[in-house]
N, C-alpha and C. Protein backbone atom coordinates (compact mmCIF):
# COMPACT_ATOMS: atom_id res chain seq x y z
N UNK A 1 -4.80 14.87 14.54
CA UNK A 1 -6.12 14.54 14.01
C UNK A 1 -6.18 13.06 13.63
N UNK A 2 -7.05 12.16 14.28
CA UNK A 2 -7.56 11.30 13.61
C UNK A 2 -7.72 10.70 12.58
N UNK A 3 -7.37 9.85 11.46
CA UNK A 3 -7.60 9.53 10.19
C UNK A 3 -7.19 8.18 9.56
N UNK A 4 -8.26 8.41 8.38
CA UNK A 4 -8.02 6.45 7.95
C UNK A 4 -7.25 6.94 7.05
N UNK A 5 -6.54 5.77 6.42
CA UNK A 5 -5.71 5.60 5.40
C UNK A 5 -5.69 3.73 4.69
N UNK A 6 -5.56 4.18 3.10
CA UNK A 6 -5.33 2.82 2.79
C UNK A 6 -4.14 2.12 2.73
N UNK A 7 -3.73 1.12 3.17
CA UNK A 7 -2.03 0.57 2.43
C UNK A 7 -2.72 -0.52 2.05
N UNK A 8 -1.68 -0.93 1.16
CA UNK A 8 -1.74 -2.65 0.39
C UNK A 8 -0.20 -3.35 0.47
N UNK A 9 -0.69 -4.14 0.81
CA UNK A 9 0.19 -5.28 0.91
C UNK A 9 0.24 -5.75 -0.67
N UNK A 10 1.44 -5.53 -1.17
CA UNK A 10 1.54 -6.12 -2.73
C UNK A 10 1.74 -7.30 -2.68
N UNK A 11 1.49 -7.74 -4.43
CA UNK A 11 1.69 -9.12 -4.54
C UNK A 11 2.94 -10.01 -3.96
N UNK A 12 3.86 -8.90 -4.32
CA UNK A 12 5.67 -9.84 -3.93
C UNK A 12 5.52 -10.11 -2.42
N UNK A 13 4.83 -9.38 -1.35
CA UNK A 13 5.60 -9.12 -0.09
C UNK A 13 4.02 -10.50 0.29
N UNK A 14 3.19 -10.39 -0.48
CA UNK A 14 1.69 -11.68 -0.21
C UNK A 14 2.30 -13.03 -0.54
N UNK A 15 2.92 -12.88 -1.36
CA UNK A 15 3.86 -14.12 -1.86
C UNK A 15 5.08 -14.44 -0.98
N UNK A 16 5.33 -13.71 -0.20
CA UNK A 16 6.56 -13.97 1.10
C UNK A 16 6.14 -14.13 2.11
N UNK A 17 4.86 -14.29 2.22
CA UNK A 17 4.22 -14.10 3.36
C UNK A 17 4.62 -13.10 4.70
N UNK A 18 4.26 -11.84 4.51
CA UNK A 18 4.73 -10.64 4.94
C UNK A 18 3.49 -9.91 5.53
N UNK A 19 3.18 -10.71 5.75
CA UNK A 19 0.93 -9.94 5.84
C UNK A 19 1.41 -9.83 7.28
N UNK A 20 1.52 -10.60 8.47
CA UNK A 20 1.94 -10.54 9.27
C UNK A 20 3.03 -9.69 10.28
N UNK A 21 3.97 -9.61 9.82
CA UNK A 21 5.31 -9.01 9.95
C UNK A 21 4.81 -7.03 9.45
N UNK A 22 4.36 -7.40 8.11
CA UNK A 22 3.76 -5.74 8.16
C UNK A 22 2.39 -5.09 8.77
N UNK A 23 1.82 -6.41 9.05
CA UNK A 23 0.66 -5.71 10.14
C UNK A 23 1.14 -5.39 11.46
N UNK A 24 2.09 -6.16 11.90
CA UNK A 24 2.42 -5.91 12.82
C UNK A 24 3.66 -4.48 13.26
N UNK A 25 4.22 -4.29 11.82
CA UNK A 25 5.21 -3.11 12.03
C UNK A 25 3.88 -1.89 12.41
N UNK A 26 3.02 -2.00 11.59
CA UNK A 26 2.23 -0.69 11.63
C UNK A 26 1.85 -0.69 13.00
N UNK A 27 1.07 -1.65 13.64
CA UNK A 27 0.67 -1.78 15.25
C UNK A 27 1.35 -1.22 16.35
N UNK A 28 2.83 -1.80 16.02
CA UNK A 28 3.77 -1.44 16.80
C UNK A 28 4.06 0.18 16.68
N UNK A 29 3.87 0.19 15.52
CA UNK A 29 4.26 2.18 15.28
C UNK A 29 2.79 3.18 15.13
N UNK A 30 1.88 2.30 16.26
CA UNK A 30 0.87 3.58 16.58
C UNK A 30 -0.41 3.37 16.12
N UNK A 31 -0.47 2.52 15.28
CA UNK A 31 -1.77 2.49 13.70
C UNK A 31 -2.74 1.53 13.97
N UNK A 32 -3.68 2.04 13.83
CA UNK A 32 -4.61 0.54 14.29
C UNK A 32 -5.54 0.21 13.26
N UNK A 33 -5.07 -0.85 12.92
CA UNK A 33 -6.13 -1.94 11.84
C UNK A 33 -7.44 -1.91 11.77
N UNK A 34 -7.78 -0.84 11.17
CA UNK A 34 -9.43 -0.91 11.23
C UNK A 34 -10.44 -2.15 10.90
N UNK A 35 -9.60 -2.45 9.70
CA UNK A 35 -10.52 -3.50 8.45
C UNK A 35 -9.28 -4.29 7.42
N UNK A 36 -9.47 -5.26 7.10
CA UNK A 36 -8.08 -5.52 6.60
C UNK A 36 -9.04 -6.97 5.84
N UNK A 37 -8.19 -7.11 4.27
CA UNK A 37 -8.65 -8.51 3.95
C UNK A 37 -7.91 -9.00 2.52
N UNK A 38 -7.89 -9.80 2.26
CA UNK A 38 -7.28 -10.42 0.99
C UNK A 38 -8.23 -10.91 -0.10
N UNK A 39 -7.36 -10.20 -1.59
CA UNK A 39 -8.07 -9.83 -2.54
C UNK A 39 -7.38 -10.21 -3.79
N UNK A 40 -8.01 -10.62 -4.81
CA UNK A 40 -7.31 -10.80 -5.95
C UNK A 40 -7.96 -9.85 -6.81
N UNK A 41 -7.74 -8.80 -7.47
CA UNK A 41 -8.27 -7.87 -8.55
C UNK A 41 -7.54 -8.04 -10.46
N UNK A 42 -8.63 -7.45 -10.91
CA UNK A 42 -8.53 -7.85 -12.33
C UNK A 42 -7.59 -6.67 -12.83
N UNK A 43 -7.35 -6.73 -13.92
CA UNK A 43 -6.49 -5.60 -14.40
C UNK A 43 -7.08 -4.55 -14.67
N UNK A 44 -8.06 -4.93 -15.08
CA UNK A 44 -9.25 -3.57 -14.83
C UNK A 44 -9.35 -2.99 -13.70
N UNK A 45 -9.91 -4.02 -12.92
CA UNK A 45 -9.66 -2.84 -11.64
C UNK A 45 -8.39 -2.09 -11.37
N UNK A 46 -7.08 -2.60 -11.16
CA UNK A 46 -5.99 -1.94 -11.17
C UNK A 46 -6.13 -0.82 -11.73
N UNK A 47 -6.44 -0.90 -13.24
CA UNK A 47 -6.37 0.37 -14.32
C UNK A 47 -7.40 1.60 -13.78
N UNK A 48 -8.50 1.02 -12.76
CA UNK A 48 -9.22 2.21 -12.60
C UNK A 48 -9.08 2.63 -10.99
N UNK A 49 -8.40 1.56 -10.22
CA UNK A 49 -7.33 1.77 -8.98
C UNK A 49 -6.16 3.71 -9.18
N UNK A 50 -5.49 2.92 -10.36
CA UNK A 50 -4.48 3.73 -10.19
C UNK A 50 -4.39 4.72 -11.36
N UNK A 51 -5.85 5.10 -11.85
CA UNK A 51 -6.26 5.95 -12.67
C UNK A 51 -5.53 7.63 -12.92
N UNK A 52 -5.03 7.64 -11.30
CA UNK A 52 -4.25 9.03 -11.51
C UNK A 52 -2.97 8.91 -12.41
N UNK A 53 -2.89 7.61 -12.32
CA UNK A 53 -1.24 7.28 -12.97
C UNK A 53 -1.63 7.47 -14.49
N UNK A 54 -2.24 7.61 -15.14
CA UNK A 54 -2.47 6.90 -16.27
C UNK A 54 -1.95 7.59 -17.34
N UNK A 55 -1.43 8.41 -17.20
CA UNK A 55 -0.37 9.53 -18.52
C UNK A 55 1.00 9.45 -18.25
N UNK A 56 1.52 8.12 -17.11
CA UNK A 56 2.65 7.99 -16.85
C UNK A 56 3.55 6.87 -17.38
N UNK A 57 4.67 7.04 -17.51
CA UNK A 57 5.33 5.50 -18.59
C UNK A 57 4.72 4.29 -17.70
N UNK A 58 5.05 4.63 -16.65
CA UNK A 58 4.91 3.16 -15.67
C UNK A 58 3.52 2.47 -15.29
N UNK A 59 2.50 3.11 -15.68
CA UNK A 59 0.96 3.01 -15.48
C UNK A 59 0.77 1.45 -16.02
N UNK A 60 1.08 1.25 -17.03
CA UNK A 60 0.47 -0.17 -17.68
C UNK A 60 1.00 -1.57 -16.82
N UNK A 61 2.69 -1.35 -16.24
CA UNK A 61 3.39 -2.29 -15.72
C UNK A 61 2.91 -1.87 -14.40
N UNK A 62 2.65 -0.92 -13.44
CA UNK A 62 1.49 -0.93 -12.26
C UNK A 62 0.77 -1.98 -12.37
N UNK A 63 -0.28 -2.02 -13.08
CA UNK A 63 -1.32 -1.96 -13.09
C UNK A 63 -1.28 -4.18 -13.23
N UNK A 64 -0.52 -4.01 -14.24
CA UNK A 64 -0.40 -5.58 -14.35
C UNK A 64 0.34 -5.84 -13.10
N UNK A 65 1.38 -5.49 -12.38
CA UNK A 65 1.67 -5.83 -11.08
C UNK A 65 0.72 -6.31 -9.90
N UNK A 66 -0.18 -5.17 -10.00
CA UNK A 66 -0.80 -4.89 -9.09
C UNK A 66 -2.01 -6.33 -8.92
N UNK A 67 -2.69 -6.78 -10.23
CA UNK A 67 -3.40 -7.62 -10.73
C UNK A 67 -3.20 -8.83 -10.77
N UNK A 68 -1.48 -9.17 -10.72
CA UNK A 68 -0.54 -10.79 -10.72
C UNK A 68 -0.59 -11.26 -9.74
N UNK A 69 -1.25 -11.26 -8.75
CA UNK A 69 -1.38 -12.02 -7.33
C UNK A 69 -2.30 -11.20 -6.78
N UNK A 70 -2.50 -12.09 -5.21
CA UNK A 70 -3.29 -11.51 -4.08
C UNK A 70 -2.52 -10.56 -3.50
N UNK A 71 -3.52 -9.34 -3.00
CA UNK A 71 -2.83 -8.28 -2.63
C UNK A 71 -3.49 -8.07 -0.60
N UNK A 72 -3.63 -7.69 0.14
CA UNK A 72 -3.93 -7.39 1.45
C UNK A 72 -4.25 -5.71 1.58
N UNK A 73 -5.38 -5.55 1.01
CA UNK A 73 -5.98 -3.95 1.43
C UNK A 73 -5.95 -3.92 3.13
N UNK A 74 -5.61 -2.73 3.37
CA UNK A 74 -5.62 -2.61 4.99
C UNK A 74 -6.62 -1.38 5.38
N UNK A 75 -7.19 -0.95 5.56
CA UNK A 75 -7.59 0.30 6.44
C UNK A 75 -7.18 0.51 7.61
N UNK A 76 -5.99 1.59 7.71
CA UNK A 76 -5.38 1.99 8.94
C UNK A 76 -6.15 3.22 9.15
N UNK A 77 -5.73 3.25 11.15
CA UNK A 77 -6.54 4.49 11.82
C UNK A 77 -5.49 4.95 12.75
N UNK A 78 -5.26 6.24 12.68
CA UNK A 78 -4.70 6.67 14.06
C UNK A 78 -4.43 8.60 13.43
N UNK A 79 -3.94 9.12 14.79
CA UNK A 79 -3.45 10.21 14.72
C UNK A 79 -2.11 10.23 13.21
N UNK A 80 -3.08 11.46 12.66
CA UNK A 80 -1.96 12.00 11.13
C UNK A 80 -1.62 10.29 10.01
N UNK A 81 -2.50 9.97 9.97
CA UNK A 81 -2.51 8.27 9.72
C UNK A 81 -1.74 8.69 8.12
N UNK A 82 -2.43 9.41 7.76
CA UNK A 82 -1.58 9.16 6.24
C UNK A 82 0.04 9.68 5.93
N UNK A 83 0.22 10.35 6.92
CA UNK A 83 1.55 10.80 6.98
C UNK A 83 2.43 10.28 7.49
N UNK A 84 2.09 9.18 8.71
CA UNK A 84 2.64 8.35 9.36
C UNK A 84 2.68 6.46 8.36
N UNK A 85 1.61 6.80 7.83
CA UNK A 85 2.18 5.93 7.05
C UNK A 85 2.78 5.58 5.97
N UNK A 86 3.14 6.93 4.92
CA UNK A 86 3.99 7.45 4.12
C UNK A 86 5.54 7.37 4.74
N UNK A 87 5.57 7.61 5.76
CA UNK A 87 6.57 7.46 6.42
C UNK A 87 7.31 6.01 7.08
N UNK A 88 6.28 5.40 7.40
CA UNK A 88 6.77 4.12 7.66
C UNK A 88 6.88 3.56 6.65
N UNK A 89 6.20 3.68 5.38
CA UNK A 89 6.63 2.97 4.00
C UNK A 89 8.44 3.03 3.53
N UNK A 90 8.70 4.76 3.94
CA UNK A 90 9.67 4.70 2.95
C UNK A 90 9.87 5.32 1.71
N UNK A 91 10.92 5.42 0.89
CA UNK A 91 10.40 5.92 -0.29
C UNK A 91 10.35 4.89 -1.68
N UNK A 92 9.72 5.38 -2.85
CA UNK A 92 9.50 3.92 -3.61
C UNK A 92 10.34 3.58 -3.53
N UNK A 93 11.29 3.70 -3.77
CA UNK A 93 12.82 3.01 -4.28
C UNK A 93 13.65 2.53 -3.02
N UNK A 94 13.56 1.01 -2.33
CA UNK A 94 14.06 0.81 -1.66
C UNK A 94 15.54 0.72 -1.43
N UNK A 95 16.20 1.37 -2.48
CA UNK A 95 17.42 1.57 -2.39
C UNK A 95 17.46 3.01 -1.08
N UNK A 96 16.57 4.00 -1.94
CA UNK A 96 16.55 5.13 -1.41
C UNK A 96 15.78 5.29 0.22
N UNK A 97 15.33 4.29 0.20
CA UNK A 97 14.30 4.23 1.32
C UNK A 97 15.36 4.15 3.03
N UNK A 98 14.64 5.23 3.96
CA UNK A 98 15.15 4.99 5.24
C UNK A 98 15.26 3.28 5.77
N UNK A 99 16.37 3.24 6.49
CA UNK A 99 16.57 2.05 7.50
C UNK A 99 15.48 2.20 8.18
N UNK A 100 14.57 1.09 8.34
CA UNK A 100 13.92 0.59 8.98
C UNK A 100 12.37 0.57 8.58
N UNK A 101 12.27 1.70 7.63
CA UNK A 101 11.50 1.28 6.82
C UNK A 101 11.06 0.31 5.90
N UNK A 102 9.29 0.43 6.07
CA UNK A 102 9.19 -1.23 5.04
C UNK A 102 9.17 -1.28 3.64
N UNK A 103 9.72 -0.57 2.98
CA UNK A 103 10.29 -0.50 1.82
C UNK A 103 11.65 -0.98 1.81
N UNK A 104 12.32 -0.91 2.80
CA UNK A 104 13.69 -0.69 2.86
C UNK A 104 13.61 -2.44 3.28
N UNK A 105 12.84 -2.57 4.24
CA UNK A 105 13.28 -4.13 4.79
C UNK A 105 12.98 -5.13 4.06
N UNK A 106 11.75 -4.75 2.82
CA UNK A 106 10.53 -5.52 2.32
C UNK A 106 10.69 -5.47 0.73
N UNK A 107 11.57 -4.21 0.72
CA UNK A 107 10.84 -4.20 -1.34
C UNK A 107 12.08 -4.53 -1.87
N UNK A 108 11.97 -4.93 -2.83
CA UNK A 108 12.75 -5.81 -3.66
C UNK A 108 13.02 -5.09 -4.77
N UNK A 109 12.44 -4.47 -5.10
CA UNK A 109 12.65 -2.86 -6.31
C UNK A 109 11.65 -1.86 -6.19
N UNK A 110 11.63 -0.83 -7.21
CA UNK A 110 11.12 0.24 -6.95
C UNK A 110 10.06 -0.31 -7.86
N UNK A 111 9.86 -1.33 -8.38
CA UNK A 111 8.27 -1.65 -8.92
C UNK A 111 7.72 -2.69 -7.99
N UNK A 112 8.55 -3.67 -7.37
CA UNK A 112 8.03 -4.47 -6.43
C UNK A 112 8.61 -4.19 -5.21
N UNK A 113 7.54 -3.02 -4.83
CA UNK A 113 8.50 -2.39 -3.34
C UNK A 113 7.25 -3.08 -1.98
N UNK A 114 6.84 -3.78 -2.15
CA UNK A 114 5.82 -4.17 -1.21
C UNK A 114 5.10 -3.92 -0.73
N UNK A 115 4.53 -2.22 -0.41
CA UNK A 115 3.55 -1.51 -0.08
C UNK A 115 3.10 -0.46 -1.19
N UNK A 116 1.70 -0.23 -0.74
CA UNK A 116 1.21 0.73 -1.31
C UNK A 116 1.06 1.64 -0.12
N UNK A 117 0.60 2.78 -0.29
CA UNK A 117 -0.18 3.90 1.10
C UNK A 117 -0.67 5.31 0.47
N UNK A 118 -2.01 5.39 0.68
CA UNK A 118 -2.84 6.91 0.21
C UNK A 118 -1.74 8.01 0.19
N UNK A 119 -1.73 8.56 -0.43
CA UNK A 119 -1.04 9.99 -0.28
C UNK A 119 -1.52 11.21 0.26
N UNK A 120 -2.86 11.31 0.25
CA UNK A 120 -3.56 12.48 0.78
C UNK A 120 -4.69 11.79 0.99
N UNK A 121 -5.80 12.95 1.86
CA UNK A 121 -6.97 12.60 2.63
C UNK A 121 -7.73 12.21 1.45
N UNK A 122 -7.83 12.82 0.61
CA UNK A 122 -9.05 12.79 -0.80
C UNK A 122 -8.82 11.92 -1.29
N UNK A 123 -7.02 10.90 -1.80
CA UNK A 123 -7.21 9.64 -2.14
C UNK A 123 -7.37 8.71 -0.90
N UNK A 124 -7.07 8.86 0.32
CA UNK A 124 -7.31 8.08 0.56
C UNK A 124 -8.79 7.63 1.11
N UNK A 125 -9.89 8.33 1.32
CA UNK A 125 -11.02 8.35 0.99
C UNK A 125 -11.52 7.64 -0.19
N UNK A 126 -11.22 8.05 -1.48
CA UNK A 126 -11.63 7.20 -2.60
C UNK A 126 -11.10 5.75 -2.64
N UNK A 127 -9.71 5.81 -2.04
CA UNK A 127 -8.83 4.21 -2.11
C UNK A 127 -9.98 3.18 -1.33
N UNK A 128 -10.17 4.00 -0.24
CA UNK A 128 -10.88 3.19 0.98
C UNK A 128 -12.26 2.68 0.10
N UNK A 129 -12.78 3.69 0.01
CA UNK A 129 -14.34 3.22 -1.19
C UNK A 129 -13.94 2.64 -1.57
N UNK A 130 -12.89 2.31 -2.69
CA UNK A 130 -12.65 1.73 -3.80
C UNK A 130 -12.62 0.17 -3.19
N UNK A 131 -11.97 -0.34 -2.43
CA UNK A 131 -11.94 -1.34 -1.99
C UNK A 131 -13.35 -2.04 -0.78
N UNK A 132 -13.47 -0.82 0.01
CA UNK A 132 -14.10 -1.11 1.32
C UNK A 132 -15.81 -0.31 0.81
N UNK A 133 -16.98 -0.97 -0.15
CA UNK A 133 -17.71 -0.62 -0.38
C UNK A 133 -18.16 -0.69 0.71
């Protein structure tokens, strides 16, 4: 099935200039760039970004992460898009994360792991709004 999905290019991997190199991993592995653009958001927004988090220890240091630089919203498209790109991420913790994944090649810790990516159809629907009015 067909489907969009959001990833973000975080601040650390915008600051390495990695916009490139990870647009292009996704291309190469199937995904096609619907809409894509660079963004600086307030901490507010973050806080109402990652609103599901918000009863979690790590929610506040998200959120200021997320807000400390320019970030690269993407809208990806392809067959099983959000699962495929859960997968090419990796897992947070680039220790833990598969070889060859961009967590694994890209993140620098499990708070500055370089990507974001929807988890399911329903966020990633709202992610997409959220950014792509």
């Amino acid at each position: 099935m067909t489907e969009q999905t959001l990833s973000i290019i975080k601040p650390d991997a915008v600051e390495r200039n990695l916009e490139k190199e990870i647009k292009d991993f996704f291309i190469k592995n199937n995904l096609k760039i619907a809409d894509s653009k660079k963004v600086k958001i307030s901490k507010e927004e973050a806080e109402e970004f990652y609103k599901v988090h918000q009863t979690k220890p790590f929610y506040n240091d998200l959120c200021n992460y997320l807000s400390s630089g320019a970030i690269v919203v993407i809208i990806l498209e392809g067959e099983n898009a959000i699962l495929k790109n859960r997968e090419l991420m990796g897992a947070t913790d680039p220790i833990k994360a598969n070889d060859g994944s961009l967590r694994k090649m890209y993140g620098l810790s499990i708070d500055k792991n370089s990507v974001h990516g929807s988890d399911s159809l329903e966020n990633a629907t709202s992610e997409i709004k959220f950014f792509f009015k």
